[in-house]
PDB file of N, CA and C in Angstrom:
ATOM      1  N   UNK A   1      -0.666 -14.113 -54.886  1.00  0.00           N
ATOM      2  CA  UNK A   1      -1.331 -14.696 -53.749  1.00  0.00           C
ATOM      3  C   UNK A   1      -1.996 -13.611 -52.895  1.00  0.00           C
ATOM      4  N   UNK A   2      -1.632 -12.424 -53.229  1.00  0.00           N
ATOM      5  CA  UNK A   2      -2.398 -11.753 -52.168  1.00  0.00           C
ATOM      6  C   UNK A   2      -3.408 -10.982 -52.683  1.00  0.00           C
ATOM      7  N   UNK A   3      -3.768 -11.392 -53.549  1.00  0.00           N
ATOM      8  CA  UNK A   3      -4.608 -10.604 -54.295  1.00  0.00           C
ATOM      9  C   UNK A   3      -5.866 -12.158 -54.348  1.00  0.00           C
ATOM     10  N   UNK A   4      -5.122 -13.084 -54.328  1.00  0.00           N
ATOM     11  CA  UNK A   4      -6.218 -13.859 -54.696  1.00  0.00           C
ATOM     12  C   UNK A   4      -6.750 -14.737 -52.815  1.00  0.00           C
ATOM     13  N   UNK A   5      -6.310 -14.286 -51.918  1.00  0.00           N
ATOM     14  CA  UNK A   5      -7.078 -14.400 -50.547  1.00  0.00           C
ATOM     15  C   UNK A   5      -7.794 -13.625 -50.536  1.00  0.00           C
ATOM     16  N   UNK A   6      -7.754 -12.288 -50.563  1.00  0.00           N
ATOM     17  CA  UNK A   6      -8.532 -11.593 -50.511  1.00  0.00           C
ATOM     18  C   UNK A   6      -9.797 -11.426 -51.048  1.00  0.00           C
ATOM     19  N   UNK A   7      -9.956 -11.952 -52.152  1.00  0.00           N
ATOM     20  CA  UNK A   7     -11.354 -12.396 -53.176  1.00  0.00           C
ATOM     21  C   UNK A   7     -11.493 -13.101 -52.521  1.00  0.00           C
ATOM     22  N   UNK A   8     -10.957 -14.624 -52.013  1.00  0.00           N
ATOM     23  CA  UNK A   8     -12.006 -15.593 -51.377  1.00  0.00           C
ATOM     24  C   UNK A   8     -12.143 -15.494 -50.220  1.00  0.00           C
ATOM     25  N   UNK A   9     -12.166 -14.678 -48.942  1.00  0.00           N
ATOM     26  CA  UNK A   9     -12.433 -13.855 -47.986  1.00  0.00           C
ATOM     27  C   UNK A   9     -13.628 -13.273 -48.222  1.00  0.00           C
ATOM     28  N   UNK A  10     -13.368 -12.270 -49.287  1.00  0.00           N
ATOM     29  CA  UNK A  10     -14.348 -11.787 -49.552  1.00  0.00           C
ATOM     30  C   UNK A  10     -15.383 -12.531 -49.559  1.00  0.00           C
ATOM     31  N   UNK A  11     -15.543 -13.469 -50.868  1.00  0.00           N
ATOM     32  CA  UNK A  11     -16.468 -14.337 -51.160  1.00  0.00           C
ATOM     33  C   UNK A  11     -17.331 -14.768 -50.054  1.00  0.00           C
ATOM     34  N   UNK A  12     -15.993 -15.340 -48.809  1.00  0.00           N
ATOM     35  CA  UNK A  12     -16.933 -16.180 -48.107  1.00  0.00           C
ATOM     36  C   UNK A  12     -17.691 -15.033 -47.064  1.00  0.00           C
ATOM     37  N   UNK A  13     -17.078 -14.006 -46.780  1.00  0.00           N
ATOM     38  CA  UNK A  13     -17.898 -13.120 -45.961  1.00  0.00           C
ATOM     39  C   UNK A  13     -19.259 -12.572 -46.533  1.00  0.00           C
ATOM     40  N   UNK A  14     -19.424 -12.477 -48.009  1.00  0.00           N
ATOM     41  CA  UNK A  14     -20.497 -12.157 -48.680  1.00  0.00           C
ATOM     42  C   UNK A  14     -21.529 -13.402 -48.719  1.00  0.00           C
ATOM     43  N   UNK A  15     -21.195 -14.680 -48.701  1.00  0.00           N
ATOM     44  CA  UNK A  15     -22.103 -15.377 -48.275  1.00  0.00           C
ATOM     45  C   UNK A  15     -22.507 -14.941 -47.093  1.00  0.00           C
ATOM     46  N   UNK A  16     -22.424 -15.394 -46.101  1.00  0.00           N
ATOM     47  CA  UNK A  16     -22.761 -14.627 -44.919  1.00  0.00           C
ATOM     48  C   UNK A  16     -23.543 -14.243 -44.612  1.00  0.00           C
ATOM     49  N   UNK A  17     -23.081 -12.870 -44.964  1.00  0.00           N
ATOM     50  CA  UNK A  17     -23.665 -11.532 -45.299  1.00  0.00           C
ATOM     51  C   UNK A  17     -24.878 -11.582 -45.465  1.00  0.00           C
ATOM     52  N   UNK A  18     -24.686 -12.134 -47.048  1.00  0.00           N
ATOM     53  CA  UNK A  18     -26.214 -12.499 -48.141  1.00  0.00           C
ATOM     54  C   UNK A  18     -26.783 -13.286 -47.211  1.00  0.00           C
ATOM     55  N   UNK A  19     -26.572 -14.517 -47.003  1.00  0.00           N
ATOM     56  CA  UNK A  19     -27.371 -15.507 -46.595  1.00  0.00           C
ATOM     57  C   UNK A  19     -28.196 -14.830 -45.489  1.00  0.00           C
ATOM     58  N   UNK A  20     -27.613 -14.286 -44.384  1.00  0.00           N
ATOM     59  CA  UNK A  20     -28.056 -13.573 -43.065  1.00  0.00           C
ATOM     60  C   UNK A  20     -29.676 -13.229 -42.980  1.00  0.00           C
ATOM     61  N   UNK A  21     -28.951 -11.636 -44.539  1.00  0.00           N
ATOM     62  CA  UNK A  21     -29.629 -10.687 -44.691  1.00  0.00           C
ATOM     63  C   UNK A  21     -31.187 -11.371 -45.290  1.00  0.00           C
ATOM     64  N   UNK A  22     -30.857 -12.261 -46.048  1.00  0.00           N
ATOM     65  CA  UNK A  22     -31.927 -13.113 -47.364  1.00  0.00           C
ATOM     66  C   UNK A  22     -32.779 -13.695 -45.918  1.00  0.00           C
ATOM     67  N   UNK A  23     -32.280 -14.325 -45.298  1.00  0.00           N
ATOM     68  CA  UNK A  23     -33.316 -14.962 -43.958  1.00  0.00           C
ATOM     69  C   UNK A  23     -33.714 -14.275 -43.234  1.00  0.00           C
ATOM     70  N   UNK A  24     -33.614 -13.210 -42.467  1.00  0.00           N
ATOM     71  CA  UNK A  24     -34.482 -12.032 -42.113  1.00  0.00           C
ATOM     72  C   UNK A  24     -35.071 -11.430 -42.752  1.00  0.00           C
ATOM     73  N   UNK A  25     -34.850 -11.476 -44.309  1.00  0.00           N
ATOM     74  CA  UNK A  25     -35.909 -10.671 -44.915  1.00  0.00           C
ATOM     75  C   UNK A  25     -37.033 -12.358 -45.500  1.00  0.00           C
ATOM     76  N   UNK A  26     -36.684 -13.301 -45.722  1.00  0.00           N
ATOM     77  CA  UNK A  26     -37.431 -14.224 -45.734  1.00  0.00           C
ATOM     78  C   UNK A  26     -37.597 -14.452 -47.384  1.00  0.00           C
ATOM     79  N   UNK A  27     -36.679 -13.469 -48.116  1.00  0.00           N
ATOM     80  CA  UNK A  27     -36.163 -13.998 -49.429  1.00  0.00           C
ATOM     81  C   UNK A  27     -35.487 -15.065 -49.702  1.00  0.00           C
ATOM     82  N   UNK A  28     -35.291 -15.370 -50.834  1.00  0.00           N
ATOM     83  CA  UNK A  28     -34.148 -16.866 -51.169  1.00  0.00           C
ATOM     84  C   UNK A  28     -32.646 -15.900 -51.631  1.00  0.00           C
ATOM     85  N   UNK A  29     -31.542 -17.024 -51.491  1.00  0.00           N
ATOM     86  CA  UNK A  29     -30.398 -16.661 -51.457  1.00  0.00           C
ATOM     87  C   UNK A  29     -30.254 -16.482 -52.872  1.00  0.00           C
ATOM     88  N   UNK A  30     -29.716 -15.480 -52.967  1.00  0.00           N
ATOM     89  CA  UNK A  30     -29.098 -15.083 -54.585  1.00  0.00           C
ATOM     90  C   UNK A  30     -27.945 -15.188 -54.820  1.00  0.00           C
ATOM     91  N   UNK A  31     -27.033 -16.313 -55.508  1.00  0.00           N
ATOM     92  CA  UNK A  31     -25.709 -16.089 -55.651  1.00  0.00           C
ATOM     93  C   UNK A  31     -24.902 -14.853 -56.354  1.00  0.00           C
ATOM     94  N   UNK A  32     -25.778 -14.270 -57.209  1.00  0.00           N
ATOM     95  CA  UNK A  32     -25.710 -13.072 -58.035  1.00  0.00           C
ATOM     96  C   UNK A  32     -25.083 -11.894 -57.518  1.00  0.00           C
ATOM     97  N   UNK A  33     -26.064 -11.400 -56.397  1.00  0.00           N
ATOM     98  CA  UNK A  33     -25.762 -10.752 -56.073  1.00  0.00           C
ATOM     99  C   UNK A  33     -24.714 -10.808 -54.526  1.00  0.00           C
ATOM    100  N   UNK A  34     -24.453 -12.365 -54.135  1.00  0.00           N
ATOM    101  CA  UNK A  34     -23.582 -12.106 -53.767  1.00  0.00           C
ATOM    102  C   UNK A  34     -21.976 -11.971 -54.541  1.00  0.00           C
ATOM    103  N   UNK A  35     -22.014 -12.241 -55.311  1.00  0.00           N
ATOM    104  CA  UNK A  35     -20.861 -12.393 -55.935  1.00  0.00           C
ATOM    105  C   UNK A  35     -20.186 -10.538 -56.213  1.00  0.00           C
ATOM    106  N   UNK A  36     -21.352 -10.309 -57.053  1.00  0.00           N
ATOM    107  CA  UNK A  36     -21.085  -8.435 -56.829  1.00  0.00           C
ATOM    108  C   UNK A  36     -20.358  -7.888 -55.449  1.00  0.00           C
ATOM    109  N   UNK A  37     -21.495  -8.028 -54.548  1.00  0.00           N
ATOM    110  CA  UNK A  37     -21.000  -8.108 -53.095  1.00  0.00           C
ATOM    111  C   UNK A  37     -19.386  -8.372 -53.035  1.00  0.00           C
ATOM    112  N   UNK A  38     -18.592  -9.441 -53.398  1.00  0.00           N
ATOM    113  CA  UNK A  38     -17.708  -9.871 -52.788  1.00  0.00           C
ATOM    114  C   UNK A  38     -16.720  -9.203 -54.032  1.00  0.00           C
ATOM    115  N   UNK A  39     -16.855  -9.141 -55.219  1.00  0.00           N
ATOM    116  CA  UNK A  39     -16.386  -7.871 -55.778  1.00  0.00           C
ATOM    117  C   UNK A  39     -15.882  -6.565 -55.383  1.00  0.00           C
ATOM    118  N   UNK A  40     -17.065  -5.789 -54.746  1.00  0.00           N
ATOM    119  CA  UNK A  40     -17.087  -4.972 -54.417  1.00  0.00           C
ATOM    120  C   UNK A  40     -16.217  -4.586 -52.988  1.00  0.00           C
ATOM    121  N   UNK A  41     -16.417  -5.763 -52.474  1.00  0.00           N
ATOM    122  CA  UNK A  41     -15.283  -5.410 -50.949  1.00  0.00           C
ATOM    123  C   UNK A  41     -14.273  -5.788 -51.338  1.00  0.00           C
ATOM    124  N   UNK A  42     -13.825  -6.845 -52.380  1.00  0.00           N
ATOM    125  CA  UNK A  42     -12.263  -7.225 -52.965  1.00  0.00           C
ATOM    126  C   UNK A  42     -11.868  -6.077 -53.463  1.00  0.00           C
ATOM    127  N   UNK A  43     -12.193  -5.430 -53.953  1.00  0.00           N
ATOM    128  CA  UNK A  43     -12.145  -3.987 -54.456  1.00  0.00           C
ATOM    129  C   UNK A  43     -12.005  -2.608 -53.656  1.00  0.00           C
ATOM    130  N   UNK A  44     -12.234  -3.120 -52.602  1.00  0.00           N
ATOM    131  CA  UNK A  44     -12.177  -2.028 -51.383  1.00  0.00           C
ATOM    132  C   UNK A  44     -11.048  -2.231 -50.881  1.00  0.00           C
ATOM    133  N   UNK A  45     -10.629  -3.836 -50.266  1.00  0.00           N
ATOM    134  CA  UNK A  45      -9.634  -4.163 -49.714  1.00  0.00           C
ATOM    135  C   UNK A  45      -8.391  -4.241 -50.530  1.00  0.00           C
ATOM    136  N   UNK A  46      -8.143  -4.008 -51.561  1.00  0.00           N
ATOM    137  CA  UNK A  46      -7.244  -3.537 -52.811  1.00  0.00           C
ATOM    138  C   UNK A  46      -7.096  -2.505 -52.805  1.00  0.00           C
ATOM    139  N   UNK A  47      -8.035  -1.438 -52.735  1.00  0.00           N
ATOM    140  CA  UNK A  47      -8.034   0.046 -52.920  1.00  0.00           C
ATOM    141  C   UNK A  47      -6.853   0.542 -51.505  1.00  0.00           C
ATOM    142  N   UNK A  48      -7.701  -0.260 -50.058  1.00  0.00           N
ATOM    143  CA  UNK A  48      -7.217   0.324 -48.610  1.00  0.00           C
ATOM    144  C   UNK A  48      -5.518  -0.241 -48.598  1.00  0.00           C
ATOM    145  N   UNK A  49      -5.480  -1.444 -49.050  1.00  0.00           N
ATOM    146  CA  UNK A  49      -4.023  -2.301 -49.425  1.00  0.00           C
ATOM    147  C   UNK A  49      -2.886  -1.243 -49.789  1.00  0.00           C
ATOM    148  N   UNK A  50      -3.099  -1.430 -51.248  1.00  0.00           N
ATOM    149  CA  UNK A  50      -2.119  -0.887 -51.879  1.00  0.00           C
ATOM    150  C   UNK A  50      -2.324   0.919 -51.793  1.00  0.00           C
ATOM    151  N   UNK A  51      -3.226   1.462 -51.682  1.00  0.00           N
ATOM    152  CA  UNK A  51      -3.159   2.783 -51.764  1.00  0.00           C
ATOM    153  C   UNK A  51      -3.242   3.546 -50.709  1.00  0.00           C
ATOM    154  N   UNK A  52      -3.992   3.257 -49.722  1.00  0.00           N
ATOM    155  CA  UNK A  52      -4.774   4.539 -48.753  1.00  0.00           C
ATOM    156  C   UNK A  52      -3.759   4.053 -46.962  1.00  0.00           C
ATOM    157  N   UNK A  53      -3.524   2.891 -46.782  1.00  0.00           N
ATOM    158  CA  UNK A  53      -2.814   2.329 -46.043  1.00  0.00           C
ATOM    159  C   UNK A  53      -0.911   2.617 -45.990  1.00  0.00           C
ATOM    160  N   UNK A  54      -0.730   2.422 -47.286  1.00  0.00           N
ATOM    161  CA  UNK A  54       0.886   2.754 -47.706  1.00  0.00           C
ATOM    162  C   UNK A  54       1.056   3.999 -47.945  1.00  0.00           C
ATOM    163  N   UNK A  55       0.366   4.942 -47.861  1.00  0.00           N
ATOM    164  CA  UNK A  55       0.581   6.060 -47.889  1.00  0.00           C
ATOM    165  C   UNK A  55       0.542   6.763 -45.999  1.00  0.00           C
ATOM    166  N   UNK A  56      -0.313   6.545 -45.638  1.00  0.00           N
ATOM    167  CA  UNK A  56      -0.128   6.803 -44.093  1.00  0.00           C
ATOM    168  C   UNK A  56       1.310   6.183 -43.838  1.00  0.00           C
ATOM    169  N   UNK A  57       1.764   5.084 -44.086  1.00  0.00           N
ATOM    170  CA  UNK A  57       2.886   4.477 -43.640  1.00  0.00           C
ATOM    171  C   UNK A  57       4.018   5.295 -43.805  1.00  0.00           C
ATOM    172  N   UNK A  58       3.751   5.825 -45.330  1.00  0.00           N
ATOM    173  CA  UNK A  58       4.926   6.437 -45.888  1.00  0.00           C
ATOM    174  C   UNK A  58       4.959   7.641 -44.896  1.00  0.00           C
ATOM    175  N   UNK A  59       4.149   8.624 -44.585  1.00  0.00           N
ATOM    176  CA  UNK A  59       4.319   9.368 -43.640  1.00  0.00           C
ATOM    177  C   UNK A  59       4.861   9.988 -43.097  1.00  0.00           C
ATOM    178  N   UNK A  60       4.799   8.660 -42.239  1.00  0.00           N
ATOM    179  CA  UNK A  60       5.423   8.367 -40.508  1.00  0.00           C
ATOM    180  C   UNK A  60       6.807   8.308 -40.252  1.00  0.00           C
TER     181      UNK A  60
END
Protein backbone atom coordinates (compact mmCIF):
# COMPACT_ATOMS: atom_id res chain seq x y z
CA UNK A 1 0.00 0.00 0.00
CA UNK A 2 2.53 2.42 0.22
CA UNK A 3 4.04 2.09 -2.67
CA UNK A 4 0.89 2.04 -4.53
CA UNK A 5 -0.50 5.80 -3.07
CA UNK A 6 2.20 7.14 -4.02
CA UNK A 7 1.89 6.35 -7.89
CA UNK A 8 -1.62 7.58 -7.76
CA UNK A 9 -0.62 10.91 -6.14
CA UNK A 10 1.67 11.06 -8.40
CA UNK A 11 -0.55 10.42 -11.27
CA UNK A 12 -2.98 12.83 -10.19
CA UNK A 13 -0.45 15.68 -9.57
CA UNK A 14 0.98 15.05 -13.12
CA UNK A 15 -2.29 15.66 -14.54
CA UNK A 16 -2.26 18.90 -13.22
CA UNK A 17 0.83 19.65 -13.90
CA UNK A 18 0.40 18.53 -17.66
CA UNK A 19 -2.89 19.87 -18.07
CA UNK A 20 -1.73 23.49 -16.57
CA UNK A 21 1.38 23.55 -18.50
CA UNK A 22 -0.50 22.17 -22.09
CA UNK A 23 -3.04 25.37 -21.59
CA UNK A 24 -0.58 28.05 -21.31
CA UNK A 25 1.29 26.79 -23.89
CA UNK A 26 -2.05 26.29 -25.93
CA UNK A 27 -1.05 22.62 -26.83
CA UNK A 28 -3.45 19.57 -26.34
CA UNK A 29 -3.10 17.33 -23.33
CA UNK A 30 -0.88 14.35 -23.77
CA UNK A 31 -1.57 11.45 -21.59
CA UNK A 32 1.87 10.06 -22.60
CA UNK A 33 3.74 12.12 -21.38
CA UNK A 34 2.00 12.57 -18.43
CA UNK A 35 2.23 9.26 -17.34
CA UNK A 36 6.28 9.38 -17.65
CA UNK A 37 5.84 12.45 -15.54
CA UNK A 38 4.13 10.59 -12.78
CA UNK A 39 6.73 7.79 -13.09
CA UNK A 40 9.27 9.82 -12.68
CA UNK A 41 8.18 11.60 -9.35
CA UNK A 42 6.88 7.97 -8.07
CA UNK A 43 10.36 7.28 -8.47
CA UNK A 44 11.65 10.18 -6.67
CA UNK A 45 9.28 9.76 -3.84
CA UNK A 46 10.59 6.04 -3.44
CA UNK A 47 14.09 7.04 -3.83
CA UNK A 48 13.51 10.18 -0.81
CA UNK A 49 11.18 7.29 1.20
CA UNK A 50 13.11 4.51 1.60
CA UNK A 51 16.65 5.84 1.13
CA UNK A 52 17.72 9.51 1.55
CA UNK A 53 15.05 10.25 4.45
CA UNK A 54 15.89 6.96 6.70
CA UNK A 55 19.16 7.58 6.64
CA UNK A 56 19.09 11.21 8.16
CA UNK A 57 16.80 9.52 10.71
CA UNK A 58 19.23 6.93 11.40
CA UNK A 59 21.62 9.64 12.36
CA UNK A 60 20.03 11.42 14.88
Amino acid sequence: MRFIMPLIWAFFISCVISYVLTSMGGTSFDLTSTIAMAIILSIGVFFLGEGVLKQSEREQ
